[in-house]
Protein backbone atom coordinates (compact mmCIF):
# COMPACT_ATOMS: atom_id res chain seq x y z
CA UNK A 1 1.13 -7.82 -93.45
CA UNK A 2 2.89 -11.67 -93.24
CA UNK A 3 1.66 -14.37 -91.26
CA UNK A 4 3.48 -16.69 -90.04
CA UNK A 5 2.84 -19.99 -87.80
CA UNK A 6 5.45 -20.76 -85.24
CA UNK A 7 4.96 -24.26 -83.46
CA UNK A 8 6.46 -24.24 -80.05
CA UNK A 9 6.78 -20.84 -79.07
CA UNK A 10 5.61 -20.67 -75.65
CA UNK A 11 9.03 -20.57 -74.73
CA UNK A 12 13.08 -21.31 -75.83
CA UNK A 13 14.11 -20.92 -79.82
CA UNK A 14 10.11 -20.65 -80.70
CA UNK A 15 8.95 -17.79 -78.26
CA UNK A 16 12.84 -15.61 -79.34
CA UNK A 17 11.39 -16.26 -83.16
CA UNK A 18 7.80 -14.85 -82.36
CA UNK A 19 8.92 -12.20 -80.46
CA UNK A 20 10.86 -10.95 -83.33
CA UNK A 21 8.54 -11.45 -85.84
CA UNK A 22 6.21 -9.72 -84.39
CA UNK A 23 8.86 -6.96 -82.93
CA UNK A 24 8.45 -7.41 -79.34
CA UNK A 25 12.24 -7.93 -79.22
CA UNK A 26 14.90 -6.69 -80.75
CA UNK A 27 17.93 -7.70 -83.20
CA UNK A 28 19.71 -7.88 -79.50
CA UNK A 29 17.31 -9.82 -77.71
CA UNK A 30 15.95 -6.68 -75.45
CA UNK A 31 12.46 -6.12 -74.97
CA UNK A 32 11.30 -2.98 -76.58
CA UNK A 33 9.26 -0.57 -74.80
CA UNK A 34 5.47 -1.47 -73.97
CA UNK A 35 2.88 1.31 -73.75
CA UNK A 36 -1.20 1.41 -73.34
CA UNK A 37 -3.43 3.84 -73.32
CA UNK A 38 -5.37 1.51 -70.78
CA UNK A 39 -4.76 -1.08 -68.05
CA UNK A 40 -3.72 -3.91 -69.86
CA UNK A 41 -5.83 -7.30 -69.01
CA UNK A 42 -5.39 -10.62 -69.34
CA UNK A 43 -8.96 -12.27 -70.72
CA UNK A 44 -7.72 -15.31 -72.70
CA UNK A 45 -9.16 -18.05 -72.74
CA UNK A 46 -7.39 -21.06 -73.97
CA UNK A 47 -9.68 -24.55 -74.81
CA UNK A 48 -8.06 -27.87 -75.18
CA UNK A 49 -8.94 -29.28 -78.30
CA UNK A 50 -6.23 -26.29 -79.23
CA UNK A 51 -9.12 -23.77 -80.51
CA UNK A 52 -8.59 -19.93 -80.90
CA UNK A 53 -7.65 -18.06 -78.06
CA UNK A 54 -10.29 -15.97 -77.75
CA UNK A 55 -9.11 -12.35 -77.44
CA UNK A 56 -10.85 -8.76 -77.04
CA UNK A 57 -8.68 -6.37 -78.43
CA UNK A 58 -9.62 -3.30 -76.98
CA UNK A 59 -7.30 -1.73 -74.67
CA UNK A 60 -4.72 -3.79 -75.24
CA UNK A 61 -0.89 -2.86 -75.49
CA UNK A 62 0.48 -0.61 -78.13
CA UNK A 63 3.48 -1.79 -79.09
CA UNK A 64 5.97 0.65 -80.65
CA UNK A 65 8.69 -1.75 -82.85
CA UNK A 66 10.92 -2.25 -85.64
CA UNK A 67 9.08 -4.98 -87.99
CA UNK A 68 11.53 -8.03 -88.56
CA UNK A 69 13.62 -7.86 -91.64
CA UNK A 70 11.46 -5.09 -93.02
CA UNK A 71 8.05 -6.70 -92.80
CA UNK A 72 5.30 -6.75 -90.43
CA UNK A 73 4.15 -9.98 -89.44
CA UNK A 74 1.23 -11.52 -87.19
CA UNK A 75 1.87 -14.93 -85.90
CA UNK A 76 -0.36 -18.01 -85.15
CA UNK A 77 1.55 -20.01 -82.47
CA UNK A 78 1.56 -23.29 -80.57
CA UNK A 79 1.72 -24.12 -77.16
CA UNK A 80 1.23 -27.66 -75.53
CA UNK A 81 2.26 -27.96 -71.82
CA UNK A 82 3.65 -24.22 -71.19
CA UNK A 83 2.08 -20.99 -71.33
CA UNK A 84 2.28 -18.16 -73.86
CA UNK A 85 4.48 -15.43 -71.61
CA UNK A 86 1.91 -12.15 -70.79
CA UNK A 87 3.14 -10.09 -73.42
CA UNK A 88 3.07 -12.16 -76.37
CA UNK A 89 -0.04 -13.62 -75.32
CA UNK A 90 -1.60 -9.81 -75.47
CA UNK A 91 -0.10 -9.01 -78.44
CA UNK A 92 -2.80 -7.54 -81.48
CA UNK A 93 -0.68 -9.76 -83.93
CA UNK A 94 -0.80 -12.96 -82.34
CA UNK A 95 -2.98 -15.96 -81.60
CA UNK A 96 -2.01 -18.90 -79.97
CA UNK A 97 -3.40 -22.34 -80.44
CA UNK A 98 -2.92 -25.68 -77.58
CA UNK A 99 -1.86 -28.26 -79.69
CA UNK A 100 -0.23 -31.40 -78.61
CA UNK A 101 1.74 -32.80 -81.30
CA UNK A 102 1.70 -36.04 -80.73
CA UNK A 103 -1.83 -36.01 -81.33
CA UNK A 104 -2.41 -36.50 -84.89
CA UNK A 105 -6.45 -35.60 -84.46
CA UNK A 106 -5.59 -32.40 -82.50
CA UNK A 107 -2.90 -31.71 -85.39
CA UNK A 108 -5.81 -32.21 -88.22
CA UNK A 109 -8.55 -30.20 -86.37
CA UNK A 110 -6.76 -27.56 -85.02
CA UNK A 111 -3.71 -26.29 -87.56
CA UNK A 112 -4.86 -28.14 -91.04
CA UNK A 113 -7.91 -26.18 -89.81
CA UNK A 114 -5.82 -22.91 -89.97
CA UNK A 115 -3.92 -23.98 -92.88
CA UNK A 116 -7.47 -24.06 -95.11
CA UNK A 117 -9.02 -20.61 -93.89
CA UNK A 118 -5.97 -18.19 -93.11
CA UNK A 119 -3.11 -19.55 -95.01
CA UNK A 120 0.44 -18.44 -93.72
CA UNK A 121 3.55 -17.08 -95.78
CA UNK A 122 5.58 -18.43 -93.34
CA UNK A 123 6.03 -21.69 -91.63
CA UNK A 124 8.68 -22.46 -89.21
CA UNK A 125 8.40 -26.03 -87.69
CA UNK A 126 10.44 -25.05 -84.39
CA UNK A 127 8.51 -27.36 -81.51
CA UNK A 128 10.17 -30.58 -80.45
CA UNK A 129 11.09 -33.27 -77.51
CA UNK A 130 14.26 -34.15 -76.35
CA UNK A 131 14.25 -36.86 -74.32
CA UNK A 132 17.35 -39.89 -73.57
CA UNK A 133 16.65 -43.44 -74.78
CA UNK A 134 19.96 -45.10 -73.30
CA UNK A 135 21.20 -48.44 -75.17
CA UNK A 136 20.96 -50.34 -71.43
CA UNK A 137 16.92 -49.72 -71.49
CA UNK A 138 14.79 -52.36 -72.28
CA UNK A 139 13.80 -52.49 -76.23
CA UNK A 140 9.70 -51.44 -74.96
CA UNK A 141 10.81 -48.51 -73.46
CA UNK A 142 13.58 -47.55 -75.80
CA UNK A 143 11.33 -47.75 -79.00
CA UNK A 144 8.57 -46.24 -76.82
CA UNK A 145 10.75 -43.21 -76.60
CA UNK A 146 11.78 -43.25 -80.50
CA UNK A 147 8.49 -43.46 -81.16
CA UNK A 148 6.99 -40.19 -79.49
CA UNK A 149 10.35 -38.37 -80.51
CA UNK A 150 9.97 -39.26 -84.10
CA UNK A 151 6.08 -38.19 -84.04
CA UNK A 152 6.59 -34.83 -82.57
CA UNK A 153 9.94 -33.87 -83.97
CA UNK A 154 10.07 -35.10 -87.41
CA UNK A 155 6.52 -36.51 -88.57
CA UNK A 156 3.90 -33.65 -87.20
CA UNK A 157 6.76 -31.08 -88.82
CA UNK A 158 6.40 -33.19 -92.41
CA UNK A 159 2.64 -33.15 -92.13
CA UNK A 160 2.39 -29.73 -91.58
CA UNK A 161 4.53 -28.93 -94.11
CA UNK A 162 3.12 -31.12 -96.72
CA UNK A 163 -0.24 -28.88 -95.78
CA UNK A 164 1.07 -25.43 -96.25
CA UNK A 165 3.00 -26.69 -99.67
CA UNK A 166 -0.57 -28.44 -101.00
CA UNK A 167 -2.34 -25.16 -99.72
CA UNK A 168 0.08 -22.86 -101.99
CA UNK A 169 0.45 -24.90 -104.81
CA UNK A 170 -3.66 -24.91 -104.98
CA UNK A 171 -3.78 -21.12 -104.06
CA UNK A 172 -0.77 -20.48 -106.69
CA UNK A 173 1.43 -18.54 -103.93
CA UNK A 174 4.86 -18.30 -102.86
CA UNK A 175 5.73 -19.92 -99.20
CA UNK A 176 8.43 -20.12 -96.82
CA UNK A 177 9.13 -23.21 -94.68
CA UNK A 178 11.78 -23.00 -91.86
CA UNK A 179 12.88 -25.69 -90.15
CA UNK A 180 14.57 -25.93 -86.56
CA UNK A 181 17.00 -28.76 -86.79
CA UNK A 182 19.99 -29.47 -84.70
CA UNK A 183 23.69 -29.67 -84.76
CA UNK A 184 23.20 -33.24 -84.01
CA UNK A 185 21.78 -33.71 -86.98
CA UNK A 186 24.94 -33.58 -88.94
CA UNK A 187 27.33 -33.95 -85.97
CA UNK A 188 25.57 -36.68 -83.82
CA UNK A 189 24.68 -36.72 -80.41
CA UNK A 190 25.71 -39.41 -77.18
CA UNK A 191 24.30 -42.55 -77.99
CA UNK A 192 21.10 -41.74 -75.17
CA UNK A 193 19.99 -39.46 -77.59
CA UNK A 194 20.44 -40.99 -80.73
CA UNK A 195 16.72 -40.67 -81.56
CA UNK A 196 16.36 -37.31 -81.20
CA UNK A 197 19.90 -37.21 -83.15
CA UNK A 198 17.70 -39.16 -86.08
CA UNK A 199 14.86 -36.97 -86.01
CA UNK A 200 17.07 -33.91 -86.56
CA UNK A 201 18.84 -35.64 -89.61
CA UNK A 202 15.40 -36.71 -91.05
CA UNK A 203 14.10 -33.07 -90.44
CA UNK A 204 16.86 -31.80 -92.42
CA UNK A 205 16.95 -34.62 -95.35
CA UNK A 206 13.08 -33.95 -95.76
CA UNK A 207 13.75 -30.42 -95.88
CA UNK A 208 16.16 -30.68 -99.14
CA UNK A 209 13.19 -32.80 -100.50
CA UNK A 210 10.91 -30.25 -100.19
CA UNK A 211 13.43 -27.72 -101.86
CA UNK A 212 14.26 -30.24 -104.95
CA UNK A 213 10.70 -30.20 -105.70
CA UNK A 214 8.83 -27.38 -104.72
CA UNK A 215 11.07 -24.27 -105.35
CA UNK A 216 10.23 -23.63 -108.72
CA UNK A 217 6.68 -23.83 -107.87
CA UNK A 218 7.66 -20.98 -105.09
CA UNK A 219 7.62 -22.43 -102.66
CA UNK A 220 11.58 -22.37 -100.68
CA UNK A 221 12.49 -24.57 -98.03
CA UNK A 222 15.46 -24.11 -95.25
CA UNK A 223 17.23 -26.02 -92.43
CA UNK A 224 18.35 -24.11 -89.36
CA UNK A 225 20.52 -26.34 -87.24
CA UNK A 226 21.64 -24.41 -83.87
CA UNK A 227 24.00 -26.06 -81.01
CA UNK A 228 23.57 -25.85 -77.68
CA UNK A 229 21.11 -22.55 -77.06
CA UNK A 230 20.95 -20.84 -74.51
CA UNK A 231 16.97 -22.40 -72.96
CA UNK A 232 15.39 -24.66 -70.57
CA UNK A 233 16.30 -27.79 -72.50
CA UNK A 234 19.65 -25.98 -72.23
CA UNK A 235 19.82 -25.66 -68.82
CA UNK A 236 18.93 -29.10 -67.78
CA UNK A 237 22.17 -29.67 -69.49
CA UNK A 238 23.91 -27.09 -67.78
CA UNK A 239 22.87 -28.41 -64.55
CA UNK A 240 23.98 -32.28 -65.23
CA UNK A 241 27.22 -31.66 -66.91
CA UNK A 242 27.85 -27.98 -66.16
CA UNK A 243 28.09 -24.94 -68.77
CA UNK A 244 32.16 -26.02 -69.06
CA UNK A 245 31.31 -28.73 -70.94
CA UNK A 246 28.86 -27.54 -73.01
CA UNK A 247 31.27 -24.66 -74.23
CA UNK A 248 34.57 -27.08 -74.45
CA UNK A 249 34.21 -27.46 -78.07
CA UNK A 250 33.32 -23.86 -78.79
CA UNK A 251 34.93 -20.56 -80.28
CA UNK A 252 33.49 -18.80 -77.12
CA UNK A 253 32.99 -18.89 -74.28
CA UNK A 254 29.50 -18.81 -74.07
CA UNK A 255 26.40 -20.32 -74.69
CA UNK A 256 24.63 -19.36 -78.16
CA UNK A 257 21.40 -17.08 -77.51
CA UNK A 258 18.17 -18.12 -78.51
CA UNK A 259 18.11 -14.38 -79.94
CA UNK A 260 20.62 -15.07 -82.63
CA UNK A 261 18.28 -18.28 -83.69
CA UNK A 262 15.93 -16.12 -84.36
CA UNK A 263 17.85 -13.04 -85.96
CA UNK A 264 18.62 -15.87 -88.52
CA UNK A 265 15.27 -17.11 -88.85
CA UNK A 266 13.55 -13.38 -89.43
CA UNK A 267 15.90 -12.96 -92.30
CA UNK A 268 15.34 -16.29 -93.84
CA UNK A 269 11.45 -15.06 -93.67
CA UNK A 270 12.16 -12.44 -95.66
CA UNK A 271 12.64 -14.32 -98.81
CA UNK A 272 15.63 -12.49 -99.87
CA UNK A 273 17.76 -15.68 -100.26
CA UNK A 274 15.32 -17.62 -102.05
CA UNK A 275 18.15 -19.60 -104.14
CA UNK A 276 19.46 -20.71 -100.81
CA UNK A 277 16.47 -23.56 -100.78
CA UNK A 278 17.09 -26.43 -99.43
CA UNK A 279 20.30 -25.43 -97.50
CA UNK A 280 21.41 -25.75 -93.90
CA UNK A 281 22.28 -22.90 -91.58
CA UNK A 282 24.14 -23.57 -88.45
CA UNK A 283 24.50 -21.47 -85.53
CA UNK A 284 26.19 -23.07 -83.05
CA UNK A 285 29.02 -20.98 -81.80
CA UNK A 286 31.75 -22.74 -84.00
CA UNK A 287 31.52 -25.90 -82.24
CA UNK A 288 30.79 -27.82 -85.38
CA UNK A 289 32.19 -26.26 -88.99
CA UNK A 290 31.00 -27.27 -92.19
């Protein structure tokens, strides 16, 4: 069985990719079917300093599903503000962790932790901010914001990943790092979020790094840059400038779903494209074309 760590995936893009992984969902995005041989119960107990959830097993849900892309995978996840949803949080395969990851201690002690003792296969560096830094601020704020965008987004995603590529080249294993990028990394966003904009583009720049030097040692390295998706960060758009605009420069009529993020994502996991390292993937509904 694969492990994989998802960071972020209480919710949005993250929670669609551990869902899959771990086959609570399918390719469409539908829930599978749930049984138990007994009540199910919630007794988790989540601790700050982003320790285990502690978990008993027994009588917990038997979940009848498809593993992703062919493999069966358990997944370590993150969470910082919002909770894991009921079902993946009683899931056999999963284990979440409260990490917040702006906190470089809480990074160390909690998932370089996890990195040492129960090394995953599969890393996909999915949590980030999003948050507007107009021009018209005052330079405090504005860098203020930069600042905690570029620490979450783009430098807890390279220290994690320099772990798990130390970790494997030490243990002589293969690895698989995913990143979650952005169309605005290689389109641009409004000048409000520029930073978040930057942190994309560094995401996916550090990502070719990682493939120019660490593929032949096995381990690969991809970019996944969706568009608008279909989530809460999403919908706050929606609600400002209305889904219209959000769809005006795309081939549907639609908003992309965070299902088809993570359809792309379970098949990267599988390592069956391994000479794609270091390349981008957008999904983004035709709205930007390379």
């Amino acid at each position: 069985m694969r492990h994989a760590l998802v960071t972020g995936c209480s919710r949005g893009i993250g929670l669609a990719i551990a869902e899959r992984l771990l086959g609570l969902a399918d390719g469409a995005g539908s829930a599978l079917s749930v049984t138990s041989s007994t009540p199910a119960h919630d007794d988790t107990h989540t601790e700050k300093a982003g320790r285990d959830i502690a978990t008993d097993k027994a009588g917990r849900d038997n979940v009848k599903a498809k593993p992703a892309a062919g493999f069966s995978y358990r997944v370590s996840g993150t969470r910082c503000r919002s909770d894991f949803p009921p079902d993946l949080d009683r899931h056999d395969g999963f284990t979440g962790y409260t990490v917040d990851l702006s906190d470089h201690g809480q990074i160390e002690r909690v998932l370089k932790a996890l990195l040492n003792r129960d090394l995953p296969d599969v890393l996909v560096n999915n949590a980030g901010i999003f948050e507007d830094a107009d021009f018209g601020t005052d330079d405090r704020t504005w860098l203020s914001v930069w600042d905690r965008i570029m620490t979450v987004n783009l430098r807890s995603s390279a220290l994690l990943s320099k772990w798990f590529v130390n970790a494997h080249v030490r243990a002589g294993s293969e690895g698989i790092i995913i990143n979650i990028a952005s169309r605005a990394a290689y389109r641009g966003d409004t000048q409000e979020y520029a930073a978040y904009a930057a942190s994309k583009g560094g995401m996916a720049a550090f990502t070719k790094s990682l493939a120019r030097d660490f593929s032949r040692k096995g381990i690969v390295a991809y970019t996944v840059a969706p568009g608008f998706i279909e989530t809460d960060m999403a919908r706050e758009s929606v609600r400002i400038y209305g889904e219209a605009a959000l769809t005006s420069g795309s081939a549907f009529d639609e908003i992309t779903q965070p299902h088809e993020v993570a359809n792309l994502v379970a098949f990267l996991a599988s390592g069956e494209v391994r000479h794609m390292s270091g390349s981008t993937f957008h999904i983004n509904g035709g709205s930007y074309m390379v």
